[in-house]
Protein backbone atom coordinates (compact mmCIF):
# COMPACT_ATOMS: atom_id res chain seq x y z
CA UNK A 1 -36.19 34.50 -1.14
CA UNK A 2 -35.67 33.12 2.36
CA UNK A 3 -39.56 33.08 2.68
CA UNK A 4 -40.00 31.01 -0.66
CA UNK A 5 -36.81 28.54 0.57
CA UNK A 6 -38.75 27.80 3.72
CA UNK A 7 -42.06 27.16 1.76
CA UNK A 8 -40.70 25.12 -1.21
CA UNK A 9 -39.66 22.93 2.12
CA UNK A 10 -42.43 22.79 4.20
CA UNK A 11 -41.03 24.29 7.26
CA UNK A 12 -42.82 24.51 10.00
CA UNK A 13 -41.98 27.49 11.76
CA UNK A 14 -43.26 28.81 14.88
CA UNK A 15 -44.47 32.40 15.99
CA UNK A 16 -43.60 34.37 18.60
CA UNK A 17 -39.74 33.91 18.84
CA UNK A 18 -39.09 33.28 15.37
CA UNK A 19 -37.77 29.79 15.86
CA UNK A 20 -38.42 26.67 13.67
CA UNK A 21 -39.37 23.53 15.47
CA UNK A 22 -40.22 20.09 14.51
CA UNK A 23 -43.98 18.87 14.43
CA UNK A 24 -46.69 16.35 13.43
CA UNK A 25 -46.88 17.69 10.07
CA UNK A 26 -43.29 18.10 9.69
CA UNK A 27 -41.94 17.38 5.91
CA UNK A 28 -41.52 14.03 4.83
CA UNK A 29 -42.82 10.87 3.68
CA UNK A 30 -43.84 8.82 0.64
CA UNK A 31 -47.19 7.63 -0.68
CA UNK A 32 -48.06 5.11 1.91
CA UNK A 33 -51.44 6.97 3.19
CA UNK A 34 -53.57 3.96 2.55
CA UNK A 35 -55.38 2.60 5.56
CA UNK A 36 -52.99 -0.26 6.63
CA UNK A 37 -50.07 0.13 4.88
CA UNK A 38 -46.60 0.93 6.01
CA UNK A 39 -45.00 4.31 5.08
CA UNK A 40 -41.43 3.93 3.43
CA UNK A 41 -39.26 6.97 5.12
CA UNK A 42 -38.16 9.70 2.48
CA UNK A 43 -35.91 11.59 3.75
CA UNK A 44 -34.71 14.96 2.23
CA UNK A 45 -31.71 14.47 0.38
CA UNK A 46 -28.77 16.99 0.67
CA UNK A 47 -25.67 16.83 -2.31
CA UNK A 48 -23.01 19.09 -1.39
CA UNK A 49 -19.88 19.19 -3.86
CA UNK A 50 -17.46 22.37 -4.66
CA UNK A 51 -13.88 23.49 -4.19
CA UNK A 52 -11.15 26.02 -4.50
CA UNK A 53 -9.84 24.94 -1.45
CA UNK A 54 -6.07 24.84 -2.98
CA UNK A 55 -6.45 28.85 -3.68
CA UNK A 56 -5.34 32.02 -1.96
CA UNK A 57 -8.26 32.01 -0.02
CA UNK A 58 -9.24 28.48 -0.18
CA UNK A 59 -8.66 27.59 3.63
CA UNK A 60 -11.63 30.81 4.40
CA UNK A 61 -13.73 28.85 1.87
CA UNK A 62 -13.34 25.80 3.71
CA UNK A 63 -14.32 26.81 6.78
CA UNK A 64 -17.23 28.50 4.85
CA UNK A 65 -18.21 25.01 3.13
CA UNK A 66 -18.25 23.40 6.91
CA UNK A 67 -20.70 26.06 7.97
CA UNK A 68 -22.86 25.35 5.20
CA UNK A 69 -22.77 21.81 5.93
CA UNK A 70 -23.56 22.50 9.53
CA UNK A 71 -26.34 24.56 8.67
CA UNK A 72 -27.79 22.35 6.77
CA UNK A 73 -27.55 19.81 9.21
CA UNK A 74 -30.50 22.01 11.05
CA UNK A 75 -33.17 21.01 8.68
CA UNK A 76 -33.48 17.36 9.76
CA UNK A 77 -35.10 18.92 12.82
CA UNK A 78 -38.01 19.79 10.80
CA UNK A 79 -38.26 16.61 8.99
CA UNK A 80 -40.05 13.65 9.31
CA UNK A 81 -37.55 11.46 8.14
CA UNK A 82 -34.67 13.19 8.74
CA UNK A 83 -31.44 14.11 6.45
CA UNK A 84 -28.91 12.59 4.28
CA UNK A 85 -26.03 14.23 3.29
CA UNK A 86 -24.12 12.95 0.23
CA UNK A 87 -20.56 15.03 -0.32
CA UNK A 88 -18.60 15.26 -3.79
CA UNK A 89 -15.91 17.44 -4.85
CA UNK A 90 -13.22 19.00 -3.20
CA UNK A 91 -14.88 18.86 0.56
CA UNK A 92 -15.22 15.08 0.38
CA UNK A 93 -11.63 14.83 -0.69
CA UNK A 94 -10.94 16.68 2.54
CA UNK A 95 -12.78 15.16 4.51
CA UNK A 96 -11.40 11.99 3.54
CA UNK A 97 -7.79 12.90 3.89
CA UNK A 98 -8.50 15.33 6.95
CA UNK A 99 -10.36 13.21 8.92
CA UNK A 100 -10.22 9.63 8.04
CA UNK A 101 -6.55 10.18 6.61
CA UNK A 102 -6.99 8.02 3.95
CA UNK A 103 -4.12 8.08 1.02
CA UNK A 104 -6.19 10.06 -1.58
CA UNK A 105 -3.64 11.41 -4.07
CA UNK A 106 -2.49 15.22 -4.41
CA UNK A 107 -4.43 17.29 -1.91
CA UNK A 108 -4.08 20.55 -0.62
CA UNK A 109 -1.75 21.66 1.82
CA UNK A 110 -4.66 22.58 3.99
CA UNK A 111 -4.82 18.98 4.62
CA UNK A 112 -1.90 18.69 7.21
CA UNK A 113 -2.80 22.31 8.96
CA UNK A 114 -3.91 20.72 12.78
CA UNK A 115 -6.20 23.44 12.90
CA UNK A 116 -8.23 22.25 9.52
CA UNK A 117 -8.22 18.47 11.07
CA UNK A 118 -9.36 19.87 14.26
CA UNK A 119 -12.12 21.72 12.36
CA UNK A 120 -13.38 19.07 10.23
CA UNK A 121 -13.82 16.24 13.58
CA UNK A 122 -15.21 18.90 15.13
CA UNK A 123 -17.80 19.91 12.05
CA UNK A 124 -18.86 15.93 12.01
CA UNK A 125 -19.46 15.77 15.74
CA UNK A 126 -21.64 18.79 15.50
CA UNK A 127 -23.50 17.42 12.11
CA UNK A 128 -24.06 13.81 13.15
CA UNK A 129 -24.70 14.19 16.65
CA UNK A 130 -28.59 15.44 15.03
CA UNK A 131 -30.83 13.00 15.06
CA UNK A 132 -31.78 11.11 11.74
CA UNK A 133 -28.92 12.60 9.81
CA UNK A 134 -26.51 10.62 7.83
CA UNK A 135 -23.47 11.39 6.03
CA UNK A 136 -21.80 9.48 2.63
CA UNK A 137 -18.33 9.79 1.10
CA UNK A 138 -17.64 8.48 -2.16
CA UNK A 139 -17.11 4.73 -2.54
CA UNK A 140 -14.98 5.58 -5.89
CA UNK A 141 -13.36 8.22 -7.77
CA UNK A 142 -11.99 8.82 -10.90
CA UNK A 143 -8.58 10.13 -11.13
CA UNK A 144 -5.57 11.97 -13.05
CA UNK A 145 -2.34 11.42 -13.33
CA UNK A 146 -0.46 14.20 -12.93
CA UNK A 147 2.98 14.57 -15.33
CA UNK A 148 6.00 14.02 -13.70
CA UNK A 149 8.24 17.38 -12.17
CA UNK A 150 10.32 18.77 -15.67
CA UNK A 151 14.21 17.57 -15.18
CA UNK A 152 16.96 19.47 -15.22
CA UNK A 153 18.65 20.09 -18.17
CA UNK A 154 22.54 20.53 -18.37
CA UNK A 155 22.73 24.41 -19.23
CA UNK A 156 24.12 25.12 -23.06
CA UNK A 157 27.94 25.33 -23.30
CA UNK A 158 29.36 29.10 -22.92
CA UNK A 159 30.63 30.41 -26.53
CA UNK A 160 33.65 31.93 -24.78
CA UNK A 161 34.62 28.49 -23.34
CA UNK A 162 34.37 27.49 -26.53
CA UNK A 163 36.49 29.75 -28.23
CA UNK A 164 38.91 29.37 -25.79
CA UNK A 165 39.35 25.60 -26.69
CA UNK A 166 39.43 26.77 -30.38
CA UNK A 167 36.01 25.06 -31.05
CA UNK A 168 33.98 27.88 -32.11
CA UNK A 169 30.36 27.07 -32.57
CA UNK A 170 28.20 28.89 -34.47
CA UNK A 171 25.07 26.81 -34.85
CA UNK A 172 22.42 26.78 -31.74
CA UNK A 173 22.56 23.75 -29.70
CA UNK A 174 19.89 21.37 -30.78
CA UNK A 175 16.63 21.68 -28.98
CA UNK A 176 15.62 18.97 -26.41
CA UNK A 177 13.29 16.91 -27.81
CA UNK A 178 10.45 16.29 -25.18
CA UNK A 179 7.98 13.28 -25.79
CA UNK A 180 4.39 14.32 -25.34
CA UNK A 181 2.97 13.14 -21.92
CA UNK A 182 -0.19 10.77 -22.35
CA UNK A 183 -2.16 11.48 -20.39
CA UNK A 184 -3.74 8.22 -17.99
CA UNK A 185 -7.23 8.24 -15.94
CA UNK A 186 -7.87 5.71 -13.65
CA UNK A 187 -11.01 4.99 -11.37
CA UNK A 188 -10.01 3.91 -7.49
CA UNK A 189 -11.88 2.35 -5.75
CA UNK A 190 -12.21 3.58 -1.79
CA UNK A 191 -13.69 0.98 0.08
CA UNK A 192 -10.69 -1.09 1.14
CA UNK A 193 -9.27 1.91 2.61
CA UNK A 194 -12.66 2.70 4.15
CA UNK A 195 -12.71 -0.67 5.85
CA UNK A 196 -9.18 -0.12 7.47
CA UNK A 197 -10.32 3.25 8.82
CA UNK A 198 -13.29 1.32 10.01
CA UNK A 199 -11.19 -1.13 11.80
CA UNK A 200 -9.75 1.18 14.29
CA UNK A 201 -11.93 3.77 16.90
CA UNK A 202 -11.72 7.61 15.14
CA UNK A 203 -13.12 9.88 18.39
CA UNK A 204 -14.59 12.90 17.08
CA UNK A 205 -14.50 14.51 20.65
CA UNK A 206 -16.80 14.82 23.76
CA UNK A 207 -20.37 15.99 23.66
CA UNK A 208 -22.70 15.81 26.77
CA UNK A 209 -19.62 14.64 28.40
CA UNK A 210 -19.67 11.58 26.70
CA UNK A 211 -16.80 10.78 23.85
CA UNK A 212 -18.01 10.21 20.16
CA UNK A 213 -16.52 7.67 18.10
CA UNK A 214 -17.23 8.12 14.02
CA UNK A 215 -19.06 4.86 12.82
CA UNK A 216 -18.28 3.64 8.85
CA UNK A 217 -20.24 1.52 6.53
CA UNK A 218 -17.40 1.07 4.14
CA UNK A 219 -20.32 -0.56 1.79
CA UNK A 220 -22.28 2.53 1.35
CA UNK A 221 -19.38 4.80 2.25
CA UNK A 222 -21.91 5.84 5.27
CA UNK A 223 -20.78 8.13 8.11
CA UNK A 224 -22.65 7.79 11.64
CA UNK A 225 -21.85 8.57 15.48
CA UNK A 226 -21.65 5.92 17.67
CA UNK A 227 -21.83 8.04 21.30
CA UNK A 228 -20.00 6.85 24.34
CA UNK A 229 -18.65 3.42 23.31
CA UNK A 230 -16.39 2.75 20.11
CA UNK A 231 -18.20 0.78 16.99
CA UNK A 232 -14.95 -1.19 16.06
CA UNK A 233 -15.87 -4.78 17.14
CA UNK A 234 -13.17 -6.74 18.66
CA UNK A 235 -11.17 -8.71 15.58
CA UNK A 236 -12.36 -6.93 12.84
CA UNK A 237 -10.09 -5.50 10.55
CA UNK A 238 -7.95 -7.33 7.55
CA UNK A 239 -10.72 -9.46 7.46
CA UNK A 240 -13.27 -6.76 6.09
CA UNK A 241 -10.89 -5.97 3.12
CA UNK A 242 -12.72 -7.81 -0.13
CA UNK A 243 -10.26 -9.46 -2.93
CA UNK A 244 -9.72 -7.54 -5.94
CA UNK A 245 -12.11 -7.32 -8.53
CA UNK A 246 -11.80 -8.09 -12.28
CA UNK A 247 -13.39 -7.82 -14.95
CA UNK A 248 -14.53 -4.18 -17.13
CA UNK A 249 -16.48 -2.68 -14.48
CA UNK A 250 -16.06 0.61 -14.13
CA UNK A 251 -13.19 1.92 -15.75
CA UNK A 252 -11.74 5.30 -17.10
CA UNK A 253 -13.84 5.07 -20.54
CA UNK A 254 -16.81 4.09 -21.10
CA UNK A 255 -19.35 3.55 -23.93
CA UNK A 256 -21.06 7.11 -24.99
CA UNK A 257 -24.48 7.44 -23.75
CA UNK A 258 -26.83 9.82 -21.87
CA UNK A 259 -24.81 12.29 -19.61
CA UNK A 260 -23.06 9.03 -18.36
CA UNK A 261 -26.52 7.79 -16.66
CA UNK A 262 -25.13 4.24 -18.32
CA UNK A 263 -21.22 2.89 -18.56
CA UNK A 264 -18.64 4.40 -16.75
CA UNK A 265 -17.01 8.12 -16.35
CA UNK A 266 -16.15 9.24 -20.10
CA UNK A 267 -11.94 9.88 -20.06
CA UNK A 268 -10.18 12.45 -22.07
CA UNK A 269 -10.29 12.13 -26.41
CA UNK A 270 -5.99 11.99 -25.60
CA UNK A 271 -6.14 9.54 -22.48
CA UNK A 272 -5.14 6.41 -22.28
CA UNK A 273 -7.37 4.01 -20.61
CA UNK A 274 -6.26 2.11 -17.50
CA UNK A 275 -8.16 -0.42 -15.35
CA UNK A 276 -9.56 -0.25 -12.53
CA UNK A 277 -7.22 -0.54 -8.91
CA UNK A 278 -8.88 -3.50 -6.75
CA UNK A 279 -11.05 -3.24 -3.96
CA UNK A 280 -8.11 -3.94 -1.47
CA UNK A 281 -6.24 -0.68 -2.53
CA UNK A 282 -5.90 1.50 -0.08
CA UNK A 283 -6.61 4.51 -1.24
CA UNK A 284 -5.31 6.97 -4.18
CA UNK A 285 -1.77 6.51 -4.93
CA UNK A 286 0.73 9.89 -4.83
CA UNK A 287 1.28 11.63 -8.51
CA UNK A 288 -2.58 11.24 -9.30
CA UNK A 289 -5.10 13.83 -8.01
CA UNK A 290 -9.28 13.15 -8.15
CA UNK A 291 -11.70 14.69 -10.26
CA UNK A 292 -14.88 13.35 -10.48
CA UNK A 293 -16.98 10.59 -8.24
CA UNK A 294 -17.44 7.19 -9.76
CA UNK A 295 -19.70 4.98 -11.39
CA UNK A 296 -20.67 3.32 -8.31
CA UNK A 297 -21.04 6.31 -6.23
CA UNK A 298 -23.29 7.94 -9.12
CA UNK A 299 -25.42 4.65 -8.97
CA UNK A 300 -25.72 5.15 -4.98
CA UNK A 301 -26.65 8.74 -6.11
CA UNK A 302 -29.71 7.46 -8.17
CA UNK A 303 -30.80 4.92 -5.31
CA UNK A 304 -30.68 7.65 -2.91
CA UNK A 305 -32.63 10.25 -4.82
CA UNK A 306 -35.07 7.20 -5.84
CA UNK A 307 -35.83 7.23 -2.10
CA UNK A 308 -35.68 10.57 -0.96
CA UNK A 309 -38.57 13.08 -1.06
CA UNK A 310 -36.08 16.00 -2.35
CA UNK A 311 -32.83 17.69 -3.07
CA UNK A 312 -31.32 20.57 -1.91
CA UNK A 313 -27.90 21.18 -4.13
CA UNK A 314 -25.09 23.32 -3.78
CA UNK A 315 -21.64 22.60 -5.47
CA UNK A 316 -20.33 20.90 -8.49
CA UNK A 317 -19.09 17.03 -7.63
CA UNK A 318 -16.22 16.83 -9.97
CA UNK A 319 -13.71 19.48 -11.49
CA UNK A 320 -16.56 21.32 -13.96
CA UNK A 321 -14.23 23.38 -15.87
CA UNK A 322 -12.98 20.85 -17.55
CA UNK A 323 -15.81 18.36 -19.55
CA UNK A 324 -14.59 15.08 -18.95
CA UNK A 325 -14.66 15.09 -15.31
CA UNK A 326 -18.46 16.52 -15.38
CA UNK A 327 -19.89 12.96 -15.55
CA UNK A 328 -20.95 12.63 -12.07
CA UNK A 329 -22.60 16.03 -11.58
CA UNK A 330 -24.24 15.62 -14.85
CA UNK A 331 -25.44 11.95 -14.23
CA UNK A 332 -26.69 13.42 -11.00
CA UNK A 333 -28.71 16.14 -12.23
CA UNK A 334 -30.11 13.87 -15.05
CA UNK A 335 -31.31 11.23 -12.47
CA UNK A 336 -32.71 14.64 -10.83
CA UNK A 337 -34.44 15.35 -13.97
CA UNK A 338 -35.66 11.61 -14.32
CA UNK A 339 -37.44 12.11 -11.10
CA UNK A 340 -39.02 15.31 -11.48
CA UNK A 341 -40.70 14.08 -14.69
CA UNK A 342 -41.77 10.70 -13.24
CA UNK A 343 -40.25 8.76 -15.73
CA UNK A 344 -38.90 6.24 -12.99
CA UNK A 345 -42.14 5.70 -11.93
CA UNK A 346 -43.57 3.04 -15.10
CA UNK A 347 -39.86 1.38 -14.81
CA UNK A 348 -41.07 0.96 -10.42
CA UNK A 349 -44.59 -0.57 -11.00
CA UNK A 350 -43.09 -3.07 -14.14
CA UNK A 351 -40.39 -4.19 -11.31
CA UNK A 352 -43.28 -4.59 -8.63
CA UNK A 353 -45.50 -6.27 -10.83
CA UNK A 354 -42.16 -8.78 -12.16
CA UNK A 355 -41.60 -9.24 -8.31
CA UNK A 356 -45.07 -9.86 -7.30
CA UNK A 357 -45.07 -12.79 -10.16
CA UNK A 358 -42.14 -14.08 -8.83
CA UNK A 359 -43.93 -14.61 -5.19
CA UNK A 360 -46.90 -16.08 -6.48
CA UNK A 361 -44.47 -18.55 -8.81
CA UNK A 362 -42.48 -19.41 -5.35
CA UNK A 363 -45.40 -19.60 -3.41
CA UNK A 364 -45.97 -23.39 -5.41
CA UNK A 365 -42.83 -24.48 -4.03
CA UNK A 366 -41.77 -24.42 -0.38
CA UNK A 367 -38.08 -24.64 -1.27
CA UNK A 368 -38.08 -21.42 -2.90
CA UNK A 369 -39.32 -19.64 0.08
CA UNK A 370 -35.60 -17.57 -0.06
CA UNK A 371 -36.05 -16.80 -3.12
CA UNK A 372 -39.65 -15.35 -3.03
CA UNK A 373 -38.22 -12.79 0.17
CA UNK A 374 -35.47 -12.10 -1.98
CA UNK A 375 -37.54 -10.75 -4.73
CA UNK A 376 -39.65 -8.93 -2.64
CA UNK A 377 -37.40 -7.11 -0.64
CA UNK A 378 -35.74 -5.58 -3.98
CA UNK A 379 -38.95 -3.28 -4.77
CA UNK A 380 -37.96 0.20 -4.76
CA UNK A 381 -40.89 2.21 -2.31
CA UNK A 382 -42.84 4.48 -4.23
CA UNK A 383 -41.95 7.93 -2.73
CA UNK A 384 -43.10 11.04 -4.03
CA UNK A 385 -40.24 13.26 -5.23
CA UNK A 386 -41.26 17.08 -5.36
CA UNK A 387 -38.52 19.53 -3.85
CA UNK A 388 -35.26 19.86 -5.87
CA UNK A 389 -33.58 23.33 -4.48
CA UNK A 390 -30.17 25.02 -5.98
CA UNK A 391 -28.45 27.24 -3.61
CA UNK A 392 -25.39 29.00 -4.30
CA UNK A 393 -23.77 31.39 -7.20
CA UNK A 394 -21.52 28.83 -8.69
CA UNK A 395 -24.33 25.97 -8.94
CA UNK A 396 -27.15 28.67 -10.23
CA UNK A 397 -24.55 29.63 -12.72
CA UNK A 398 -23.92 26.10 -14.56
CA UNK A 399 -27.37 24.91 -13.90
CA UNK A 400 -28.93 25.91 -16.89
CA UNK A 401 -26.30 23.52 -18.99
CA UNK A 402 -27.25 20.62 -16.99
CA UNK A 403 -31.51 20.86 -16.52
CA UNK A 404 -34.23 22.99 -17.59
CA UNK A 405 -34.19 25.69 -14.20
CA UNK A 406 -38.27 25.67 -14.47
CA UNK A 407 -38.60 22.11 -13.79
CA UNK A 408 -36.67 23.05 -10.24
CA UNK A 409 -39.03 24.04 -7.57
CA UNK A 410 -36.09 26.74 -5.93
CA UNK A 411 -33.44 28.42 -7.61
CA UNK A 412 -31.82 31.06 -5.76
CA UNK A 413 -31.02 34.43 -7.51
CA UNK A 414 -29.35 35.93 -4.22
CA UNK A 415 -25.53 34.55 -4.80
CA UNK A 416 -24.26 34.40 -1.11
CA UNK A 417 -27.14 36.02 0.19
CA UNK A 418 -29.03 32.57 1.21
CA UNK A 419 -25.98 30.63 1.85
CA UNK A 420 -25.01 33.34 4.58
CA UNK A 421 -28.35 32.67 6.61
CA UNK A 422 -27.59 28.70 5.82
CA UNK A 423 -24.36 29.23 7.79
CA UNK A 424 -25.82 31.54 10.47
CA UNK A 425 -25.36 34.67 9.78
CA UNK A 426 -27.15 37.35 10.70
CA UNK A 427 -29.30 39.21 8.24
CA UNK A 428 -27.53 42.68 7.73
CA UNK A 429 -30.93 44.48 7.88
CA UNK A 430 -32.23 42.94 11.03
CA UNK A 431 -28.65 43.96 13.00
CA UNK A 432 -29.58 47.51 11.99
CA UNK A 433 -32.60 46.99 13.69
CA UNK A 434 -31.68 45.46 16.45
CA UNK A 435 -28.55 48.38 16.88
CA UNK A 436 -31.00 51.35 16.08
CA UNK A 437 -31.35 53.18 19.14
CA UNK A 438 -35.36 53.76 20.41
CA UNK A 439 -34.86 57.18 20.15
CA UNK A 440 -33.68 57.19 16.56
C-alpha cells in the first residue's frame, strides 16, 4: 500500500539510502506546456478534519492528529509547487483556541493544558517553517447552541412533615412541566477575530536561532511564518476589523440543493433559524459549540481544489454523526467529484471565452483599461486535477456515502497502518530486521 501511495503521487524517491528528495521532475503543475506560455502553480492540496479530542483518550489523539499534520508537511519537499493545508473539524477548533486563543465557543478542556498550547506552536513552527507550505483555518463556522444547565428543583415535601401539620396528602405532587428547548444554529463569522490576532506578534519559537513570528491573512484565513522579524505593521489593528454585514448571506438554513454545493449549511428540521453574527464579532460566543465549516470556507474549499493538482484527505470537517452538520464535508467531496469528472472544465473555457470578449470590447475604449485587467485577472488557470487520496479508517469508512471510491485514485484499506508511517513510525517488520541478530 505504501508503494501504491508513493506512486499515485509521483514521488520521487532516491536509491541507495532509501530517502525521498526533491527533483526536476518533482510532482506538480498545470497544463501550461505550450512553448511560451506561463505555468499556473498547482500545488497538492491537503484537507485534514477529525476529532474526539473531548474523549478519554482524546488528548493521545491529538498529539496523533499533529503528527499526521507534520508528516504531511514532508511531501511539499517533493513537489513542484509545494503544499496547502486546509484544516476542518475538531483540530482547527484547537488550533484556533490553542494557539491563536480566539473565543470559539465550548471547547475541550485540552485547550487550557500548557503542554497542548506548547505542542500546537511548536507543531506550526515545525510545519510552516517548509518551504512552499501554507496553512488555512476556517473563515466561518456554523454553530449550536447548547441548552442551558437543568435548575434545581425544590425537593417534594416529606409526607411525615405533612402529617405532622395534619395536612395529609395523598395525591403525587404535580410534575414540573418543562418547555421543550428549540433548538438555534447560527453561522459566525471568524475573520474579525482573525484580524485582532493578526494585529499583535504570536512567536511560535526559535528555529536556526532566529525567532518565528506566525503571519495571518485574516481574508483567506491563511497561516504563514514570518522568520526573524514580526509581520504586525506598526498601527494596524482596529482598523483591519470590517463593519458588519447584512443582508441573507450565509445563514443557518438554506435553500435545499446538491449536497449544499449552493445556499448555505442546511440547519436542523426543529431549529430555529438565526442570522448571521457580523464580521466584527470576535469570535464564538460561550453556550454555543461548532460543528461544521461555513459557506464561505466551503467556497474557499472549491477555489482551492479548482487550483490544486490533488487531494490527499483524512478526517471528517464537521460533526458526521449527526446529518445536518455534514454540509461542508459533503460539499467538499462533491466539488472533489466535480473535478475528477471534468465537469468544471466547459464552465472554465465559457468564463475565458466571456473574459476574452470583454478585453477585446475594452480594448475600443481607453477608459476602460481597469476594467479589461479586471476581467482578465478573474480566469481560473486550467490545472489538471488527477490525485484525490483517502487515508485513514474513519474517512475510508464514510467515503462510500459521499463519492463513488473508484473514481478516487488511492483509498487505503490498511486503517492505521499508513497513517503510522505518515507520522513516522517505524514499520514493525523492518525493526525486526534491523534487531535480528547476524547470526540468527
Amino acid at each position: 500500500e505504501l508503494a501504491a501511495f508513493i506512486d499515485v503521487l509521483n514521488l520521487p524517491l532516491k536509491s541507495g539510502d532509501g530517502s525521498m528528495e526533491a527533483s526536476s521532475g518533482a510532482a506538480g503543475g498545470g497544463d501550461g506546456a505550450d512553448s511560451g506560455s506561463v505555468r499556473a502553480p498547482a500545488p497538492l492540496l491537503a484537507v485534514v478534519g477529525g476529532g474526539g479530542f473531548s474523549d478519554a483518550a482524546g488528548e493521545e489523539a491529538l498529539f496523533r492528529k499533529l503528527e499526521l499534520l507534520i508528516g504531511l508537511a514532508q511531501l511539499a519537499r517533493h513537489e513542484a509547487d509545494g503544499l496547502s493545508i486546509m484544516l476542518g473539524g475538531e483540530i482547527a477548533v484547537a488550533i484556533l483556541a490553542c494557539t491563536l486563543r480566539i473565543p470559539i465557543g465550548v471547547v475541550g478542556k485540552f485547550s487550557h493544558r500548557v503542554s497542548v498550547q506548547g505542542a500546537f506552536r511548536e507543531a506550526l513552527l515545525e510545519i510552516l517553517r517548509h518551504d512552499q507550505v501554507a496553512v488555512r483555518l476556517p473563515i466561518d463556522v456554523v454553530c449550536e447552541e447548547l441548552p442551558p444547565p437543568p435548575q434545581d428543583l425544590p425537593p417534594p415535601p416529606d409526607p411525615k412533615e405533612a402529617k405532622k401539620k395534619g395536612k395529609a396528602d395523598n395525591a403525587p405532587p404535580p410534575e414540573p412541566v418543562i418547555a421543550p428547548l428549540e433548538k438555534r444554529t447560527r453561522t459566525f463569522s471568524l475573520r474579525g477575530a482573525l484580524q485582532k490576532v493578526a494585529s499583535s506578534p504570536l512567536s511560535l519559537g526559535f528555529s536556526g536561532g532566529e525567532e518565528c513570528f506566525l503571519a495571518i491573512d485574516p481574508e483567506e484565513g491563511l497561516l504563514s511564518l514570518s522568520v526573524g522579524q514580526s509581520p504586525v505593521a506598526p498601527g494596524v489593528g482596529d482598523a483591519l476589523v470590517e463593519p458588519a454585514e447584512t443582508g441573507g448571506e450565509g445563514g443557518a438554513t438554506g435553500d435545499g440543493g446538491d449536497v449544499g454545493l449552493a445556499g448555505p449549511p442546511a440547519a436542523a428540521p426543529d431549529a430555529a433559524p438565526v442570522a448571521d453574527a457580523d464580521v466584527g464579532a470576535l469570535g464564538v460566543p460561550d453556550g454555543w459549540i461548532v460543528r461544521d465549516i461555513g459557506e464561505r470556507t466551503v467556497e474557499g474549499l472549491r477555489a482551492a481544489l479548482r487550483r490544486s493538482r490533488g487531494v490527499v484527505w483524512n478526517g471528517a470537517l464537521g460533526k458526521m454523526e449527526n446529518e445536518p452538520w455534514q454540509t461542508g464535508t459533503r460539499s467538499f467531496m462533491a466539488a472533489v467529484e466535480t473535478r475528477l469528472s471534468g465537469e468544471d472544465e466547459e464552465e472554465a473555457e465559457e468564463a475565458a471565452e466571456a473574459a476574452a470578449t470583454r478585453g477585446d470590447e475594452d480594448e475600443d475604449d481607453e477608459d476602460d483599461e481597469d476594467d479589461e485587467g479586471d476581467g482578465k485577472s478573474q480566469v481560473e488557470p486550467d490545472i489538471d486535477f488527477d490525485v484525490a487520496i483517502a487515508i485513514g479508517t474513519d474517512t475510508c469508512s464514510i467515503l462510500p456515502s459521499l463519492i463513488t471510491p473508484s473514481l478516487m485514485s488511492f483509498v487505503s484499506q490498511s486503517g492505521e497502518g499508513l497513517l503510522g508511517i505518515l507520522r513516522g513510525q517505524a514499520l514493525p517488520s523492518l525493526l525486526a530486521c534491523v534487531e535480528k541478530s547476524p547470526g540468527q
